[in-house]
N, C-alpha and C. Protein backbone atom coordinates (compact mmCIF):
# COMPACT_ATOMS: atom_id res chain seq x y z
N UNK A 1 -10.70 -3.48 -33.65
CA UNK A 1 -11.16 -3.81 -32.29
C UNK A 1 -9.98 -3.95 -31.33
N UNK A 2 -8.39 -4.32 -31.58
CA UNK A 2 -7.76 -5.06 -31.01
C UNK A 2 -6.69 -3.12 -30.36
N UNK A 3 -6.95 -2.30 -31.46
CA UNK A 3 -6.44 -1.56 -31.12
C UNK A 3 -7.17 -0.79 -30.07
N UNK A 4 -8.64 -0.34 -30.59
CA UNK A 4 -9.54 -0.22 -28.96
C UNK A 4 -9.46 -0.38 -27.87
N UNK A 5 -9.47 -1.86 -27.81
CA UNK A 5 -9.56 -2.25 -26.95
C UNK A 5 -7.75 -1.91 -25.98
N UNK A 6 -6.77 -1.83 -26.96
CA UNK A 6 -5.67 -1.61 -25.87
C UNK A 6 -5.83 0.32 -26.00
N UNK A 7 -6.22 0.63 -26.44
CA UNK A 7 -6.19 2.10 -25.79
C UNK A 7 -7.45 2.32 -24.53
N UNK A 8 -8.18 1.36 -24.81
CA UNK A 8 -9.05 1.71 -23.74
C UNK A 8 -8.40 1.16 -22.10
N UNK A 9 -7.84 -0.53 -22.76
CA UNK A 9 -6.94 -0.75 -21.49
C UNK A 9 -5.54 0.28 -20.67
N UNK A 10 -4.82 0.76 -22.22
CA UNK A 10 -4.29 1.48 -21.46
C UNK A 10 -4.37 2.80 -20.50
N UNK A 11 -5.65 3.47 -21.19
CA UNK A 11 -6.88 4.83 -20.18
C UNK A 11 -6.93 4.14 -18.82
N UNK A 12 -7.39 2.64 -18.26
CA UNK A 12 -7.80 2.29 -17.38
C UNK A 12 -6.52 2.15 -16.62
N UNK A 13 -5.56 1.50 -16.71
CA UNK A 13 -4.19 1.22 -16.20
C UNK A 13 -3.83 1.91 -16.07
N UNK A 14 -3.26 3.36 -16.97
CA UNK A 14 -2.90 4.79 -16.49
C UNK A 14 -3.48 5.60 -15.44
N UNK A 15 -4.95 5.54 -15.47
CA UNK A 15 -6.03 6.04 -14.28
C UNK A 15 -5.83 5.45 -12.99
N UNK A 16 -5.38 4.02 -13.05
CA UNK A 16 -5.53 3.11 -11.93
C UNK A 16 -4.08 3.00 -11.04
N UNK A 17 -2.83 3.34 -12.02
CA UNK A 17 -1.79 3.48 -11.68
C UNK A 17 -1.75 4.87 -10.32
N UNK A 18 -2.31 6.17 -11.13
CA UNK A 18 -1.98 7.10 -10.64
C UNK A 18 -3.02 7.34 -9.12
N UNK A 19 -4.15 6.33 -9.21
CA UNK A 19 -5.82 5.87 -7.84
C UNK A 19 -4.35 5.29 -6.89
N UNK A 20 -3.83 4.18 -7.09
CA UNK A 20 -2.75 3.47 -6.28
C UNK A 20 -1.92 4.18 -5.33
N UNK A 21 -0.79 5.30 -6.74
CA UNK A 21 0.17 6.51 -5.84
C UNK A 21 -0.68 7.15 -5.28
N UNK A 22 -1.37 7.74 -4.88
CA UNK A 22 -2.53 8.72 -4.56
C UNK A 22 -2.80 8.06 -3.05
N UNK A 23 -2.97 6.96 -2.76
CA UNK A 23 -3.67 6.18 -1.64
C UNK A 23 -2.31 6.08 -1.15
N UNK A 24 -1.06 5.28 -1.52
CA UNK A 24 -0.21 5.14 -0.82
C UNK A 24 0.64 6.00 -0.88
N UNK A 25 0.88 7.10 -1.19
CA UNK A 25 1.81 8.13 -0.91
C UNK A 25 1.72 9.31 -0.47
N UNK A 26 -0.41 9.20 -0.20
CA UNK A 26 -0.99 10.82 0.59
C UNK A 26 -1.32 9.94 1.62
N UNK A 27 -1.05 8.63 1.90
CA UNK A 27 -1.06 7.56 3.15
C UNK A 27 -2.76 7.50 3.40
N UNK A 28 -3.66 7.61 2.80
CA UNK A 28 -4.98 6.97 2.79
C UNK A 28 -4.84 5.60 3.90
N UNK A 29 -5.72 6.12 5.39
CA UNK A 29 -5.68 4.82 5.77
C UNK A 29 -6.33 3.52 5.30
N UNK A 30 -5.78 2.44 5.53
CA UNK A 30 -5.72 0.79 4.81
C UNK A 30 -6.42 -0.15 6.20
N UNK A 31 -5.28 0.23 6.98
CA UNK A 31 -5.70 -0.43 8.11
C UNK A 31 -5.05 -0.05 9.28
N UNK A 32 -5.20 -0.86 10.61
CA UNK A 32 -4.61 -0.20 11.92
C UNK A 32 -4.04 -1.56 12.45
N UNK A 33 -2.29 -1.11 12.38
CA UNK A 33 -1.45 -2.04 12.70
C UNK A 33 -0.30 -1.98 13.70
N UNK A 34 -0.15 -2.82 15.32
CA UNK A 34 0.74 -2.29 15.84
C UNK A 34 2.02 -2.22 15.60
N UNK A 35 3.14 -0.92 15.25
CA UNK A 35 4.42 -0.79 15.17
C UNK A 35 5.44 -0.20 16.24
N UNK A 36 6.16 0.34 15.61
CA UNK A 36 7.10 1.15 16.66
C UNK A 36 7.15 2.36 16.77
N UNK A 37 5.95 3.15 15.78
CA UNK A 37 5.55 4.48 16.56
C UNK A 37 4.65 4.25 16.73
N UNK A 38 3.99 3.36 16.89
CA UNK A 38 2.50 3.38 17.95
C UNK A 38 1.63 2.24 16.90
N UNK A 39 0.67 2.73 16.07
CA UNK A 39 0.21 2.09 15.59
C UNK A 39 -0.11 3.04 13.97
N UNK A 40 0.37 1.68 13.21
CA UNK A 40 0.61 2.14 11.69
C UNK A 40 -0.49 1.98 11.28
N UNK A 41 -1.33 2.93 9.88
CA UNK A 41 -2.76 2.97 9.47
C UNK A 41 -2.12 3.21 7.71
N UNK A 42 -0.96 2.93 7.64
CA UNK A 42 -1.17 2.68 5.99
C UNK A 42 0.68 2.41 5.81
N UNK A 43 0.68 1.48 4.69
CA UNK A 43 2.28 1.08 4.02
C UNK A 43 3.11 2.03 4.33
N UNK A 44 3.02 3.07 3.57
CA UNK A 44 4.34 4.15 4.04
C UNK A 44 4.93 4.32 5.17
N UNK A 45 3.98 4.41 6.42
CA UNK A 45 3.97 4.35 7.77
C UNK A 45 4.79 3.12 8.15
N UNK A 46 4.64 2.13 7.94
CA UNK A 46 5.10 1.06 8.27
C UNK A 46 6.75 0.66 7.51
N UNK A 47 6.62 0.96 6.58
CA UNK A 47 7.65 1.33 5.87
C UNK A 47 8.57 2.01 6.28
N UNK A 48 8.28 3.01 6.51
CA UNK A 48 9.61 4.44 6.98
C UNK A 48 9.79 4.00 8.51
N UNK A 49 9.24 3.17 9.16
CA UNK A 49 9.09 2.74 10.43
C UNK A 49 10.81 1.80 10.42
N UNK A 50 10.47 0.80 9.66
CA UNK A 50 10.87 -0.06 9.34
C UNK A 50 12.44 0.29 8.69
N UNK A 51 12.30 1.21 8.19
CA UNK A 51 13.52 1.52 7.05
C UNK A 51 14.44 2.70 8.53
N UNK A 52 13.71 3.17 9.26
CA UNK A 52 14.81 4.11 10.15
C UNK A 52 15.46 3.21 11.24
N UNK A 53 13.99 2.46 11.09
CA UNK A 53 15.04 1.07 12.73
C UNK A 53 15.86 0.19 12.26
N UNK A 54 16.18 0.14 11.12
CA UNK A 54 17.00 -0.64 10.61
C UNK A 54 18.15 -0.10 9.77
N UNK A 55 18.02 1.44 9.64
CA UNK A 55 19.00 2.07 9.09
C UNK A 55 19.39 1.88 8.03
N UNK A 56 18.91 1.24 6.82
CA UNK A 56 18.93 1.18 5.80
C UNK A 56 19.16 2.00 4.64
N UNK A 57 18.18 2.84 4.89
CA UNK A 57 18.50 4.30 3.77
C UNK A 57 18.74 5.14 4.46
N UNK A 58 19.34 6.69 4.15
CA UNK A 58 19.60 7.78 4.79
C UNK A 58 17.90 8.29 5.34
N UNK A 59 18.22 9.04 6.76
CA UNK A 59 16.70 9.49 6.89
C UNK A 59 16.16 10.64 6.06
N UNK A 60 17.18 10.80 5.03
CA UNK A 60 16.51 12.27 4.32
C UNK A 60 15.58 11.55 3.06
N UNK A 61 16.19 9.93 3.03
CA UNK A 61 15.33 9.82 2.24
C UNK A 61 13.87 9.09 2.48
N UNK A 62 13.75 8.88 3.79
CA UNK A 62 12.45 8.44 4.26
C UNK A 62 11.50 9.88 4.54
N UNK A 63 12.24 10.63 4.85
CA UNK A 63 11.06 12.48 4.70
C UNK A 63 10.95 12.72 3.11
N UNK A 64 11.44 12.16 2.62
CA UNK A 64 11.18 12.29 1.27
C UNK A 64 9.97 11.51 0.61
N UNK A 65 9.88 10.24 1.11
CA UNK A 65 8.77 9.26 0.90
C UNK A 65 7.51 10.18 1.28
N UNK A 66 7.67 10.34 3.06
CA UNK A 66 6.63 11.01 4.09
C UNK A 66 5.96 12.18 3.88
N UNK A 67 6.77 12.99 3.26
CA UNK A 67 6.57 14.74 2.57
C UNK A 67 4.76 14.61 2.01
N UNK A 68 4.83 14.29 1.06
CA UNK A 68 3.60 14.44 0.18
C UNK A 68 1.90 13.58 1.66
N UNK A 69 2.70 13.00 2.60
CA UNK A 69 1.03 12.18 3.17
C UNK A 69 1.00 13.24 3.90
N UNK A 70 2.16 13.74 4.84
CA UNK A 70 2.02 15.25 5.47
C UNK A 70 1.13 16.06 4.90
N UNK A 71 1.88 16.54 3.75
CA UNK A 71 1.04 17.80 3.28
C UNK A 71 -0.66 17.28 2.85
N UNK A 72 -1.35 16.08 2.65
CA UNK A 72 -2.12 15.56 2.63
C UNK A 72 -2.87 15.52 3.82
N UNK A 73 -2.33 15.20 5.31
CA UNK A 73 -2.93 15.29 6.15
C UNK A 73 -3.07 16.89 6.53
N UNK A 74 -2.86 17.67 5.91
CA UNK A 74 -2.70 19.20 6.39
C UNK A 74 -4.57 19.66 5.74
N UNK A 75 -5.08 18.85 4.74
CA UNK A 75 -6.27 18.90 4.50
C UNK A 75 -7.06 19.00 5.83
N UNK A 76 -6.91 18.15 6.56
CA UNK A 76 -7.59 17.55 7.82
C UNK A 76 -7.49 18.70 8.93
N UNK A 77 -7.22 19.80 8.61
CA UNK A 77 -6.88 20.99 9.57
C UNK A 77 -5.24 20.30 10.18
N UNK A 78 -4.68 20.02 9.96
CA UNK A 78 -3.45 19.62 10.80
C UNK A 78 -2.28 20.64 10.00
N UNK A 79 -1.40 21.06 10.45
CA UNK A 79 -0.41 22.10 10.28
C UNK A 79 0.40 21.00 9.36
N UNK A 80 1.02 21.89 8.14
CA UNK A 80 2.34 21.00 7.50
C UNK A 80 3.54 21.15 8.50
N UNK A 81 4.26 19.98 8.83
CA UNK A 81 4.97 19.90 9.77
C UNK A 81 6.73 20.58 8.71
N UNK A 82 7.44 21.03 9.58
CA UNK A 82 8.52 21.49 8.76
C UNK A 82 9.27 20.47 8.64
N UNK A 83 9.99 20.11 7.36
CA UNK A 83 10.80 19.56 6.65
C UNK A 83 11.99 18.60 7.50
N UNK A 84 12.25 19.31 8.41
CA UNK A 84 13.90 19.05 9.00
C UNK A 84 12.87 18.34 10.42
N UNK A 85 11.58 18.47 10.66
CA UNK A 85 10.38 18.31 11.98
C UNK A 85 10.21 17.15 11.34
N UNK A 86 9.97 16.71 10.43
CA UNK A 86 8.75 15.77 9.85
C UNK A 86 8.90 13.95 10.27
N UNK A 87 10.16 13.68 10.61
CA UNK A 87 10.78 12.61 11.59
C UNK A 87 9.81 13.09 13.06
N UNK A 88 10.25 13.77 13.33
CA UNK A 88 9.34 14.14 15.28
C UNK A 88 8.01 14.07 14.96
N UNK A 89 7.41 14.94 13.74
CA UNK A 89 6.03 14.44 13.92
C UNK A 89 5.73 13.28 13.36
N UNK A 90 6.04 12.26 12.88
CA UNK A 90 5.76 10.72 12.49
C UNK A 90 6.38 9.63 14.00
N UNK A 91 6.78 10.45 14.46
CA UNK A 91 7.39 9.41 15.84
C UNK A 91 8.13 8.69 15.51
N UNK A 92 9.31 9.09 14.80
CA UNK A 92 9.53 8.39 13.96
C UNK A 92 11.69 8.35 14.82
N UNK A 93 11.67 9.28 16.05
CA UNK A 93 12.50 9.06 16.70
C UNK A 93 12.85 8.90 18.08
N UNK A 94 11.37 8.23 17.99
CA UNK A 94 11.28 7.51 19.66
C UNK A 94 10.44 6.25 19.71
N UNK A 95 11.12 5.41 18.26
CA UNK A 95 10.41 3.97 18.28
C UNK A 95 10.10 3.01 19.37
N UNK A 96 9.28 2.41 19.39
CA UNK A 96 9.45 1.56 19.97
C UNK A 96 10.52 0.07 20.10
N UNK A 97 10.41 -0.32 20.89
CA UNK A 97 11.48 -1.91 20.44
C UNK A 97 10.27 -2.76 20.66
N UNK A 98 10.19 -3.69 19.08
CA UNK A 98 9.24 -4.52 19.40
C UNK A 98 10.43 -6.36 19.17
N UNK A 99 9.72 -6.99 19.89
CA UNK A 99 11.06 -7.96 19.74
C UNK A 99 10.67 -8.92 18.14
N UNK A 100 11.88 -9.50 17.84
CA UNK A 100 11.97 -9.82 16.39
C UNK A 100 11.04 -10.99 15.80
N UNK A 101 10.90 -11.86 17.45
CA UNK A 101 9.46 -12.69 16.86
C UNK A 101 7.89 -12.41 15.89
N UNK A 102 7.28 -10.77 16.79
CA UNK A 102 6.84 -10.67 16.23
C UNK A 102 6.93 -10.23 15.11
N UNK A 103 8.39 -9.29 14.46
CA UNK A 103 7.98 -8.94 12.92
C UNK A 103 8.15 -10.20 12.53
N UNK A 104 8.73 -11.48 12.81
CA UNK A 104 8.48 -12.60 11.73
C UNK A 104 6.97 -13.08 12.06
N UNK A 105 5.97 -12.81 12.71
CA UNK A 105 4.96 -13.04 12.86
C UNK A 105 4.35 -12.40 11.65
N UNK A 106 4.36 -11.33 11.41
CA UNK A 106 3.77 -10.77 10.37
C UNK A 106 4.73 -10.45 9.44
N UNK A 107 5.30 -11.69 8.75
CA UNK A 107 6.59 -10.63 7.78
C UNK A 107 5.83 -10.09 6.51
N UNK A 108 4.43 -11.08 6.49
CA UNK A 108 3.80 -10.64 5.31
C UNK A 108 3.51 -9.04 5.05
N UNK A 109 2.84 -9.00 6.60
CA UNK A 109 2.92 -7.63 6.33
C UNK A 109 3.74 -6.59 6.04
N UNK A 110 4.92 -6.58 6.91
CA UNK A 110 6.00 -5.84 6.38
C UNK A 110 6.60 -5.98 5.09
N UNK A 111 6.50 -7.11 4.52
CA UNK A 111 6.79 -7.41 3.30
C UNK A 111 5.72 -6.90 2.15
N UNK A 112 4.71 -6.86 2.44
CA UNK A 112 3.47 -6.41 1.59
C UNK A 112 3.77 -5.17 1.76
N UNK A 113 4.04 -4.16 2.78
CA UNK A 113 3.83 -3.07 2.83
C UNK A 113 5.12 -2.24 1.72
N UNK A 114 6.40 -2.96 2.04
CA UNK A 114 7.62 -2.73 1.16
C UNK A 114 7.25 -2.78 -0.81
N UNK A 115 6.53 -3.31 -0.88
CA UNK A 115 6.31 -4.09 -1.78
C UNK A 115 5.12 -2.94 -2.77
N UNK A 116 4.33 -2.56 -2.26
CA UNK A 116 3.44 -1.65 -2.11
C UNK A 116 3.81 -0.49 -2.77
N UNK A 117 4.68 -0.14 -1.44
CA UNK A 117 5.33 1.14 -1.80
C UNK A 117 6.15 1.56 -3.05
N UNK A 118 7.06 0.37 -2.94
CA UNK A 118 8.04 0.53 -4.45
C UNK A 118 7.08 0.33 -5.85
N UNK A 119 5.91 -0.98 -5.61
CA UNK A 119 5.21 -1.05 -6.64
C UNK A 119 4.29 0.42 -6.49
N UNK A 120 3.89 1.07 -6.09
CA UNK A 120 3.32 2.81 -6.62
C UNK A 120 4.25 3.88 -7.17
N UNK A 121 5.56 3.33 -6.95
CA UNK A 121 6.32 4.21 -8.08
C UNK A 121 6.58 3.52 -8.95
N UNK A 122 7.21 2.30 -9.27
CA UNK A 122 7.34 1.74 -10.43
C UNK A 122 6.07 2.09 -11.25
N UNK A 123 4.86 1.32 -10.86
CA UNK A 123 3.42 1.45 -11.50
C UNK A 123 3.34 3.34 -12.04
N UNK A 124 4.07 3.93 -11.90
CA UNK A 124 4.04 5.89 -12.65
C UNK A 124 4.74 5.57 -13.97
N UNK A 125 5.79 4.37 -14.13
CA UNK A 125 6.71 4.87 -15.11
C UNK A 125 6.52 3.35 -15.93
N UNK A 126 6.24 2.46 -15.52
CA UNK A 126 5.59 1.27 -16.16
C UNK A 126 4.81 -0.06 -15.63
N UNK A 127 4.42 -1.02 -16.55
CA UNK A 127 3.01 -1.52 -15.63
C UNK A 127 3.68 -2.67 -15.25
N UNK A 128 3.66 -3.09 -13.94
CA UNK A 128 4.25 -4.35 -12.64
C UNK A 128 3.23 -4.89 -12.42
N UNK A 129 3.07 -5.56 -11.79
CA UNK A 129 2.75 -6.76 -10.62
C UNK A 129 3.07 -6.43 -8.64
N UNK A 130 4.45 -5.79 -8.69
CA UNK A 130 4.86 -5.53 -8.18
C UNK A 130 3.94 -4.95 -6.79
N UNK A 131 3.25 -4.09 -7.58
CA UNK A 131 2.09 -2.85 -6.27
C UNK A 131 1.14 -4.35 -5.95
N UNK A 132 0.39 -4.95 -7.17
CA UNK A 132 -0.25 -6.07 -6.45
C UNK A 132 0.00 -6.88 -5.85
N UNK A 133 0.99 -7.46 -6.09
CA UNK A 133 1.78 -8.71 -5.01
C UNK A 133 2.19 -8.31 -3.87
N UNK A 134 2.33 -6.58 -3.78
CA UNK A 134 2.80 -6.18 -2.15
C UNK A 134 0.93 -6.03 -1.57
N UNK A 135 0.17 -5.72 -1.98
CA UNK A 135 -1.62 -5.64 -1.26
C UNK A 135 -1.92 -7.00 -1.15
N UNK A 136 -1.83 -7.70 -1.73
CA UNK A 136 -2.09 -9.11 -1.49
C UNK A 136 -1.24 -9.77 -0.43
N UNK A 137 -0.02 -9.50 -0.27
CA UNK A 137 0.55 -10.01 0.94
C UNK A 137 -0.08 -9.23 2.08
N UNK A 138 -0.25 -8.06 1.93
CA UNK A 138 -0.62 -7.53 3.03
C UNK A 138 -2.12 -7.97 3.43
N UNK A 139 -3.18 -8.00 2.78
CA UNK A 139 -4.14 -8.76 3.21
C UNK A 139 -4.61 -10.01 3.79
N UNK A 140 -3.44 -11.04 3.51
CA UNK A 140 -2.97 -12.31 4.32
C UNK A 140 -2.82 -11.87 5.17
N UNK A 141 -1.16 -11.23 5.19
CA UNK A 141 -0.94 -10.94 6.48
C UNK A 141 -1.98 -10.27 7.22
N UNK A 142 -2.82 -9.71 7.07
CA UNK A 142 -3.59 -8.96 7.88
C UNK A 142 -4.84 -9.78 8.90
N UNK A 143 -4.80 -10.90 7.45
CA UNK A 143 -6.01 -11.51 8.37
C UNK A 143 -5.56 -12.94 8.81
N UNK A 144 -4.13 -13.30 8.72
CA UNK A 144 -4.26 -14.92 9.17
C UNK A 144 -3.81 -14.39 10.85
N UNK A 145 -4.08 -16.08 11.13
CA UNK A 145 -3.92 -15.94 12.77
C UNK A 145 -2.06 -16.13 13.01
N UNK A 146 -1.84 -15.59 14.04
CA UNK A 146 -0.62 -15.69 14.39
C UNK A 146 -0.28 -17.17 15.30
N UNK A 147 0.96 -17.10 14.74
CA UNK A 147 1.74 -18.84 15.36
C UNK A 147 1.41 -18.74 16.96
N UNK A 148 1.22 -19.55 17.30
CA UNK A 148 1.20 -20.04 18.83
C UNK A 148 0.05 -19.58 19.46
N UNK A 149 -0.08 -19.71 20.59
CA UNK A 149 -1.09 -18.86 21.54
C UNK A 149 -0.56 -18.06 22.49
N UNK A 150 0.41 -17.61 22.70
CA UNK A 150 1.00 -17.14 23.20
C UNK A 150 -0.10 -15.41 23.88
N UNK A 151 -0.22 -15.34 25.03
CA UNK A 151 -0.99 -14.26 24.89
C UNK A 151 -0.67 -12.34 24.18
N UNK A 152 0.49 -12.52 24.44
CA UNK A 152 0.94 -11.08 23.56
C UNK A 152 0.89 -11.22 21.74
N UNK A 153 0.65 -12.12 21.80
CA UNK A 153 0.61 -13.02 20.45
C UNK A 153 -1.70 -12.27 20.08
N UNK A 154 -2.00 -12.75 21.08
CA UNK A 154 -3.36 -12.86 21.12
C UNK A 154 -4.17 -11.00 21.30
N UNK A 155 -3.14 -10.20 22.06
CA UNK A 155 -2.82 -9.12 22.20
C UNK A 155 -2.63 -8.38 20.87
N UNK A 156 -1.75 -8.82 19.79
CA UNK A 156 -1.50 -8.23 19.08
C UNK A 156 -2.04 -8.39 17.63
N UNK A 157 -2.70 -9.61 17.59
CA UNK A 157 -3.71 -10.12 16.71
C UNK A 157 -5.25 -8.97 17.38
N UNK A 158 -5.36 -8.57 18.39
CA UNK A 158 -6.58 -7.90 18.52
C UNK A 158 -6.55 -6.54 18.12
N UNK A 159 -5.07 -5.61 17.69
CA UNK A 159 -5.07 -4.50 18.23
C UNK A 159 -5.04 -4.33 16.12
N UNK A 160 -5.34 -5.64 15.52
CA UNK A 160 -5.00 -5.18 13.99
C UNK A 160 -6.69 -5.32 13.16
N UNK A 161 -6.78 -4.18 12.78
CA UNK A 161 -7.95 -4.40 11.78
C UNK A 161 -7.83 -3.79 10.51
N UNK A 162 -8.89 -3.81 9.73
CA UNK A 162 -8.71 -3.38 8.49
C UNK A 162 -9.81 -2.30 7.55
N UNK A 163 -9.41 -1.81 7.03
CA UNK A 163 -10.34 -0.81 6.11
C UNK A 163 -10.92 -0.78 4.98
N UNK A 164 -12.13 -1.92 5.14
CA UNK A 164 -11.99 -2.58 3.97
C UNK A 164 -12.22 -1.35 2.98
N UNK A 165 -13.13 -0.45 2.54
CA UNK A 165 -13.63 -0.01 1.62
C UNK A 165 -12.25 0.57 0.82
N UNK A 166 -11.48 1.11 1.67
CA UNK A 166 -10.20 1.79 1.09
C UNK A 166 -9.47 0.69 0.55
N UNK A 167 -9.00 -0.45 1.49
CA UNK A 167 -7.99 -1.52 1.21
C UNK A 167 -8.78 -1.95 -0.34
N UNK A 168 -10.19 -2.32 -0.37
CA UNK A 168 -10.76 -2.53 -1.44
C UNK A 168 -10.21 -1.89 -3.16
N UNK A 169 -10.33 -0.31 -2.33
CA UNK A 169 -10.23 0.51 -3.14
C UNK A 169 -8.46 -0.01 -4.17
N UNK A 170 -7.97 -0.03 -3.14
CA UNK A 170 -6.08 0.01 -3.32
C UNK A 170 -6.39 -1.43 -3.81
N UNK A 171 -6.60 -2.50 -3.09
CA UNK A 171 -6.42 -4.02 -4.28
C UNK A 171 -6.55 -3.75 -5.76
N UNK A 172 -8.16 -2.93 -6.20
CA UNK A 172 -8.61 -2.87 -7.16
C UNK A 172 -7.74 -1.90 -7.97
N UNK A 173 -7.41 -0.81 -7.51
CA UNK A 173 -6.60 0.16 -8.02
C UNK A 173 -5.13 -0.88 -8.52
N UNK A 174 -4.77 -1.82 -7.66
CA UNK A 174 -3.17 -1.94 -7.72
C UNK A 174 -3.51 -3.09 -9.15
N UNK A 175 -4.56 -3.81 -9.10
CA UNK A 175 -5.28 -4.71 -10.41
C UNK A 175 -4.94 -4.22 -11.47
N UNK A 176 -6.11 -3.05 -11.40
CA UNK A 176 -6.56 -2.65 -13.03
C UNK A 176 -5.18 -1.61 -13.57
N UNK A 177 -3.80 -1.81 -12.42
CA UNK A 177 -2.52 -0.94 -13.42
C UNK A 177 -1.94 -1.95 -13.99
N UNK A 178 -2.10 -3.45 -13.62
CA UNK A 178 -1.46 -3.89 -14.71
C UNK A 178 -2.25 -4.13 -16.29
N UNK A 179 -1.55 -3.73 -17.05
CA UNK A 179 -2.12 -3.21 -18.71
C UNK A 179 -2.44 -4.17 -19.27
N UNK A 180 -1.09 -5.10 -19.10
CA UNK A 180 -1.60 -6.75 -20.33
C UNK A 180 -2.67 -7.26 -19.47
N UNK A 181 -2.91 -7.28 -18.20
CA UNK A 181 -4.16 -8.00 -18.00
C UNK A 181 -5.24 -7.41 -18.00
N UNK A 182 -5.60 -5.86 -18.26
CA UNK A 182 -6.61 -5.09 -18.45
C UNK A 182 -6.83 -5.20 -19.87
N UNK A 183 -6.01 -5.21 -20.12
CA UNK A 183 -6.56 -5.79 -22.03
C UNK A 183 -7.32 -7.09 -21.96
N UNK A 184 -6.74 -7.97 -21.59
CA UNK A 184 -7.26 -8.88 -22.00
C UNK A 184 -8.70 -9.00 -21.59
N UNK A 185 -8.82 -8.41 -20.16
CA UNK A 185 -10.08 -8.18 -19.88
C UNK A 185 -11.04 -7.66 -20.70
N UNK A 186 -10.64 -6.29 -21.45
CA UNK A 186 -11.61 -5.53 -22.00
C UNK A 186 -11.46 -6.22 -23.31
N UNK A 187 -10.41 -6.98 -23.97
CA UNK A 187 -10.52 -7.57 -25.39
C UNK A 187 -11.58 -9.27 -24.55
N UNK A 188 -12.20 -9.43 -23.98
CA UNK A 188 -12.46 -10.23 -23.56
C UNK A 188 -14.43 -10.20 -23.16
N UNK A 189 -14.69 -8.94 -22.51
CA UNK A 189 -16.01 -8.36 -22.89
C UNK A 189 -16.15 -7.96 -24.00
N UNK A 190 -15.46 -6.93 -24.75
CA UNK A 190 -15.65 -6.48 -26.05
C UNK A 190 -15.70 -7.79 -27.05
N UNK A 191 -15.52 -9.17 -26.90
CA UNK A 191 -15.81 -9.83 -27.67
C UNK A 191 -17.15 -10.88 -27.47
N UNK A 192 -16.94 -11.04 -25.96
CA UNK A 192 -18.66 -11.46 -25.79
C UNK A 192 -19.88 -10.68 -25.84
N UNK A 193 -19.90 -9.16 -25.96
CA UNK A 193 -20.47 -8.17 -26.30
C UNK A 193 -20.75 -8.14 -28.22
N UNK A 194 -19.74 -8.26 -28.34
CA UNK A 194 -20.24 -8.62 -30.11
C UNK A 194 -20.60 -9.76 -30.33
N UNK A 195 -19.92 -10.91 -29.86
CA UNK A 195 -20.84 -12.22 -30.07
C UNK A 195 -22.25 -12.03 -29.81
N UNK A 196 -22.53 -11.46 -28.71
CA UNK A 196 -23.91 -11.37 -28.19
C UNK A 196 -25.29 -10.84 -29.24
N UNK A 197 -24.53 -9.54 -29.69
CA UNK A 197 -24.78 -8.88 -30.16
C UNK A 197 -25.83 -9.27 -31.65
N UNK A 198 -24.47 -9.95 -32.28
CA UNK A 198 -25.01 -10.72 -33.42
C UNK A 198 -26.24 -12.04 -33.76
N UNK A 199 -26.23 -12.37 -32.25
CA UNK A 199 -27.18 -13.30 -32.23
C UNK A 199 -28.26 -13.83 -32.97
């Protein structure tokens, strides 16, 4: 039973790993959040936002992240944008300046979204926490109220919503990749299922 049950956990965690990369790296919108190219609708977005205004990594390696949601949005009738283009079409070099209060207003989010991202590649090559602890920040962040009353404050709390069925989708997806706790789950029905059973 004990071996079952972890091959069946590991089918589910492998499946659920690859539901996760899939949403956040063909950029499946999550939600609609204001940034500095306008308004961000999934982690990566916010991410590569984040990572060029701050200069952190080289920009070849943020078109590298971006590459695969492009060619994803090219489903949608939209042209694959060229390679050396793919910065101009993400707006990705005529940010905005947003001032630094608000990213500490939402660091969750930016922090969830970072978090996200790295946890959908880790989660390809082994099973984290990582992808979940970045969706879960981001869902706080998404829905608590912002400090003060400030009206740009009140402004920018209106302009953020969320998607649930997808975001749903990605919590549950970023869950069922971690393995030791999908076992225990399924070693956990599979045993009240035979208790039952025997009655």
């Amino acid at each position: 039973m004990a071996s079952k049950a972890k091959k069946l956990a590991t089918i589910i965690s492998f499946t659920a790993s690859r539901i996760f990369f899939f949403l956040i790296f063909f950029q499946i919108p999550l939600f609609r959040f204001p940034c500095r190219i306008g308004t961000c609708r999934t982690p990566m977005e916010l991410t590569s936002s984040q990572l060029i205004a701050t200069e952190v990594v080289p920009s070849g390696v943020v078109k590298a992240l971006l590459y695969p949601g492009a060619i994803g949005k090219s489903i949608l009738n939209k042209p694959i944008p060229k390679y050396n283009k793919l910065l101009d079409a993400y707006k990705l070099k005529s940010l905005r300046r947003i001032p630094s209060t608000t990213d500490l207003q939402y660091i969750e989010v930016l922090a969830g979204s970072y978090l996200a991202v790295a946890g959908s590649i880790i989660g390809l090559f082994r099973s984290r926490r990582l992808g979940l602890f970045g969706m879960l920040l981001l869902c706080w962040g998404l829905s608590k109220e912002p400090y003060g009353h400030a009206a740009e404050y009140k402004a920018h709390r209106n302009a953020i919503s969320v998607y649930y069925p997808t975001m749903s989708i990605a919590v549950l997806s970023a869950f069922l990749s971690i393995r030791d706790d999908v076992k225990k789950i399924v070693s956990c029905f599979r045993w009240t299922f035979s208790k039952s059973k025997y009655k």
